[in-house]
C-alpha atoms as a PDB file:
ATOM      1  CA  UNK A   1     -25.778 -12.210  -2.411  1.00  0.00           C
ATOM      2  CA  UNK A   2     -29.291 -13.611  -2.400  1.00  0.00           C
ATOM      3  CA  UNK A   3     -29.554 -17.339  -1.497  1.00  0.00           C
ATOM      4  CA  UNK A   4     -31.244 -19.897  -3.082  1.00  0.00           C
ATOM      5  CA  UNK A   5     -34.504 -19.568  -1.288  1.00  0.00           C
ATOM      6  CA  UNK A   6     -34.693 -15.831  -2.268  1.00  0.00           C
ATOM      7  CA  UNK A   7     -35.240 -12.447  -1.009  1.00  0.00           C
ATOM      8  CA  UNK A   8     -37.621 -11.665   2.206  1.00  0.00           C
ATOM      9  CA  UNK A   9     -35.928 -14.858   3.839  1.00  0.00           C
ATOM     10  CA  UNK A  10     -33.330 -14.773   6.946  1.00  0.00           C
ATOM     11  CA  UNK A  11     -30.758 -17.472   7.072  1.00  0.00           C
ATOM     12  CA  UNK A  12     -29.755 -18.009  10.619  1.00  0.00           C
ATOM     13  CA  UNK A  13     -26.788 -19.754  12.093  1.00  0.00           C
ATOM     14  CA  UNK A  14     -27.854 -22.950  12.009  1.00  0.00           C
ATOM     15  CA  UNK A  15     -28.333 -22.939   8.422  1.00  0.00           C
ATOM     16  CA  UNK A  16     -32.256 -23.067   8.406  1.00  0.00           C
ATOM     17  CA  UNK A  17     -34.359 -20.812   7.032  1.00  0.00           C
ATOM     18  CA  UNK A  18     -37.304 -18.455   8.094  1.00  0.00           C
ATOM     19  CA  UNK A  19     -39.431 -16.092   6.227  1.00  0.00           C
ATOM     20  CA  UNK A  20     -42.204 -16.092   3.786  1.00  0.00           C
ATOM     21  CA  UNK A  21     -43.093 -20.274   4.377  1.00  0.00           C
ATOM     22  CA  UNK A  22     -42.593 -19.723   7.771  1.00  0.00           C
ATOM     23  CA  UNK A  23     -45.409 -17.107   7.836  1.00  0.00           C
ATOM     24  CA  UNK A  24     -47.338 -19.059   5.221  1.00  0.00           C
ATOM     25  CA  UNK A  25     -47.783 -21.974   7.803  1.00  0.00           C
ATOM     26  CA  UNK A  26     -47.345 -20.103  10.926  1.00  0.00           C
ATOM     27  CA  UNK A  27     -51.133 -19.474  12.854  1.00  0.00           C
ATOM     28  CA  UNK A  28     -51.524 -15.759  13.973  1.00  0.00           C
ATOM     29  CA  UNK A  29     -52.390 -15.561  17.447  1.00  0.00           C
ATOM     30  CA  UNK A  30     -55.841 -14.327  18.290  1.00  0.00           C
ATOM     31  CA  UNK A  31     -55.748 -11.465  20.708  1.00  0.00           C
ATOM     32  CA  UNK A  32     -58.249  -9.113  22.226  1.00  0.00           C
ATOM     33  CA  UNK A  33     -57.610  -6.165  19.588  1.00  0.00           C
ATOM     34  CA  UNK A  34     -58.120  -8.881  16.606  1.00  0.00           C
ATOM     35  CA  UNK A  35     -61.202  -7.819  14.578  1.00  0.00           C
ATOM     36  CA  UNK A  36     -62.650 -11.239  12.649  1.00  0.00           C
ATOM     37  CA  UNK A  37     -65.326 -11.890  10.811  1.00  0.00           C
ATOM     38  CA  UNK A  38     -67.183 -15.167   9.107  1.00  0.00           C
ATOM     39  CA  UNK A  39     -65.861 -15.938   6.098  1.00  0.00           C
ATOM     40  CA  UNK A  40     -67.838 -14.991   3.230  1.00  0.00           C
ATOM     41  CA  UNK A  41     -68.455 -18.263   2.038  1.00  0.00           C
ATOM     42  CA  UNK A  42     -70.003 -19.780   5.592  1.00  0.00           C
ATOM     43  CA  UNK A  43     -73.576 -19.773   6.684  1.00  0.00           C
ATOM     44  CA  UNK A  44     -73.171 -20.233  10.156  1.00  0.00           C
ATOM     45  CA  UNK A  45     -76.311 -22.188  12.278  1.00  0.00           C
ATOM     46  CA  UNK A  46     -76.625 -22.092  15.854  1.00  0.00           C
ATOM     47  CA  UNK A  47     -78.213 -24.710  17.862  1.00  0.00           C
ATOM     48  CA  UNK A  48     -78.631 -26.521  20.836  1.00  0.00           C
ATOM     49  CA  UNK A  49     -78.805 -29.972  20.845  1.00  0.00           C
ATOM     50  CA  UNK A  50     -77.830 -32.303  23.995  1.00  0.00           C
ATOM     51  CA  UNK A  51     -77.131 -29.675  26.647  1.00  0.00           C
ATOM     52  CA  UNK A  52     -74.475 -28.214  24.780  1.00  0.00           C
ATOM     53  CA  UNK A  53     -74.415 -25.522  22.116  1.00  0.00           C
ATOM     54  CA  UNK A  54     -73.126 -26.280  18.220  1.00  0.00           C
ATOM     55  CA  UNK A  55     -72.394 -24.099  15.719  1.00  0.00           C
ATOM     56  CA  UNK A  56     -72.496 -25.669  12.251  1.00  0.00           C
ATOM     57  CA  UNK A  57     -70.918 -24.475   8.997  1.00  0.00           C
ATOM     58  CA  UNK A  58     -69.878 -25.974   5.808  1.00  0.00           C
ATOM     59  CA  UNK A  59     -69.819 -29.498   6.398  1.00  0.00           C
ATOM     60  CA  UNK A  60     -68.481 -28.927  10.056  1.00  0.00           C
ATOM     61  CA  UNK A  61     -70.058 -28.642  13.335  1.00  0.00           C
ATOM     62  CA  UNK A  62     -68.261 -27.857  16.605  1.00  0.00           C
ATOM     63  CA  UNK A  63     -69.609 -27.853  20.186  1.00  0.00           C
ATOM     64  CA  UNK A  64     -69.445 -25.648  22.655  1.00  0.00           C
ATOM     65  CA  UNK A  65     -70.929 -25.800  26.530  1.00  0.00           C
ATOM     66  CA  UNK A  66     -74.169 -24.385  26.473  1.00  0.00           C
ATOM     67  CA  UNK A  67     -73.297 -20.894  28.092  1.00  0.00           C
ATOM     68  CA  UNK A  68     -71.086 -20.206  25.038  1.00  0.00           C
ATOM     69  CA  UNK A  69     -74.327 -20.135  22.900  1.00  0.00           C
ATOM     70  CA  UNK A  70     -74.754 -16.194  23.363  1.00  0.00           C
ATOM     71  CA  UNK A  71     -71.336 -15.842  22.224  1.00  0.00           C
ATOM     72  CA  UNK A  72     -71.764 -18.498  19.622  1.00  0.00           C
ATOM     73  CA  UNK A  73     -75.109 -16.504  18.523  1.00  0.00           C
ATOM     74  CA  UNK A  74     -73.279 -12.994  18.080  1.00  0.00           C
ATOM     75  CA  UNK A  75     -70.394 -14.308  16.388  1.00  0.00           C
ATOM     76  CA  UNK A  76     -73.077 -15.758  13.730  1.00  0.00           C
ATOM     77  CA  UNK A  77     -74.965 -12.922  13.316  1.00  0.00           C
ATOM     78  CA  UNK A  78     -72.590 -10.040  13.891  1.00  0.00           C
ATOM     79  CA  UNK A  79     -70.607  -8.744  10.149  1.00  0.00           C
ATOM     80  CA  UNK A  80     -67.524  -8.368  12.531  1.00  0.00           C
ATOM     81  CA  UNK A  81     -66.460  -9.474  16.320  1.00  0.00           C
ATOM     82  CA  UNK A  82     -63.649  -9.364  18.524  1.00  0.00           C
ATOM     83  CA  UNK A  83     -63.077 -10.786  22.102  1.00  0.00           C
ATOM     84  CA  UNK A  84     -63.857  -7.804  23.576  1.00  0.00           C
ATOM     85  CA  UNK A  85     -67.810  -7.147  22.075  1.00  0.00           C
ATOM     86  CA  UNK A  86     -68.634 -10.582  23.010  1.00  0.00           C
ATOM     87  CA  UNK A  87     -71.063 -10.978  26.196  1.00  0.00           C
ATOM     88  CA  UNK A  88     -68.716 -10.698  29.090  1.00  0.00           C
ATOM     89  CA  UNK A  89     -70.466 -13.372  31.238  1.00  0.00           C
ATOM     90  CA  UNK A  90     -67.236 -15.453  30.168  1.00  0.00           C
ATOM     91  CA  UNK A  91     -64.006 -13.965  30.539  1.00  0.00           C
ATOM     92  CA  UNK A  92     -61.639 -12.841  28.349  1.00  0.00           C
ATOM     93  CA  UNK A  93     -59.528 -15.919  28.050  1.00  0.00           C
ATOM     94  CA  UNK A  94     -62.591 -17.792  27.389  1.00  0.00           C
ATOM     95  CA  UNK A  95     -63.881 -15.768  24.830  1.00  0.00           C
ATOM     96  CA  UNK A  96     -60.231 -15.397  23.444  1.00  0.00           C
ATOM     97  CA  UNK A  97     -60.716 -19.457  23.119  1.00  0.00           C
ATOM     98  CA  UNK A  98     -64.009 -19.351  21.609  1.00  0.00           C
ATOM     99  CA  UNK A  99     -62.315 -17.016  18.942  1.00  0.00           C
ATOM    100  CA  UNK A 100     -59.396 -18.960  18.580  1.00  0.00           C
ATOM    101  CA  UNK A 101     -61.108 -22.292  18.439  1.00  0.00           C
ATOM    102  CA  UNK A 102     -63.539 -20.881  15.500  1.00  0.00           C
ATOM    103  CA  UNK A 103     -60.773 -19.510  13.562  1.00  0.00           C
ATOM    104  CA  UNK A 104     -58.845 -22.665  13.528  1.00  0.00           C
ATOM    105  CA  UNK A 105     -61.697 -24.961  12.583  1.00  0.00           C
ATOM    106  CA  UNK A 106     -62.034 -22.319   9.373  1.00  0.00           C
ATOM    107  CA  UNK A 107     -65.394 -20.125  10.234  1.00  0.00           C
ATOM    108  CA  UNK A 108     -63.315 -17.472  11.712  1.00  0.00           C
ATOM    109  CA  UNK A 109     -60.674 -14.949   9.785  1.00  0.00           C
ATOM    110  CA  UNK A 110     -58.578 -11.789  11.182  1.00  0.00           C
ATOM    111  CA  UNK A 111     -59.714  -8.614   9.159  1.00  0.00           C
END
């Protein structure tokens, strides 16, 4: 018998639901095998402006230190990135975090 919230939804034990709003609101984690890209609507700027690196879109800007701006400067330019074709100067978690960061302020989406 399908419930009142319909199919593709599992009712556990303690009555609540999960399934298709749960994956509508849940963020997918960014790991090193995620392939993103810009999205096609951005225009993504680069600069450096009080010792720290910005990358501006839209109407938003977010900063980085200034030894992200390689990083920063590939993601811009490049039609598709992932953690691990970003300069390796910064480690993975870092760059993982740069990723992350990027596809939570709304430049960044997984392919």
């Amino acid at each position: 018998m399908e419930d009142a919230w319909g199919a593709g939804h599992q009712k556990y034990s303690n009555g609540k639901f999960r399934g298709k709003l749960f994956g509508a609101t849940k963020e997918i984690t960014v790991t090193c095998d995620s392939v993103m890209r810009v999205r096609k609507d951005l225009n993504p700027i680069v600069r450096e402006a009080q010792g720290e690196a910005v990358i501006l879109f839209g109407a938003k800007s977010v900063t980085f230190p200034l030894f992200a701006k390689p990083h920063l400067e590939k993601i811009a330019n490049s039609p598709t990135i992932s953690a691990i074709s970003l300069p390796t100067d910064i480690d993975i978690e870092g760059r993982l975090n740069i990723l992350s960061s990027l596809k939570r302020e709304g430049l960044l989406e997984i392919t």
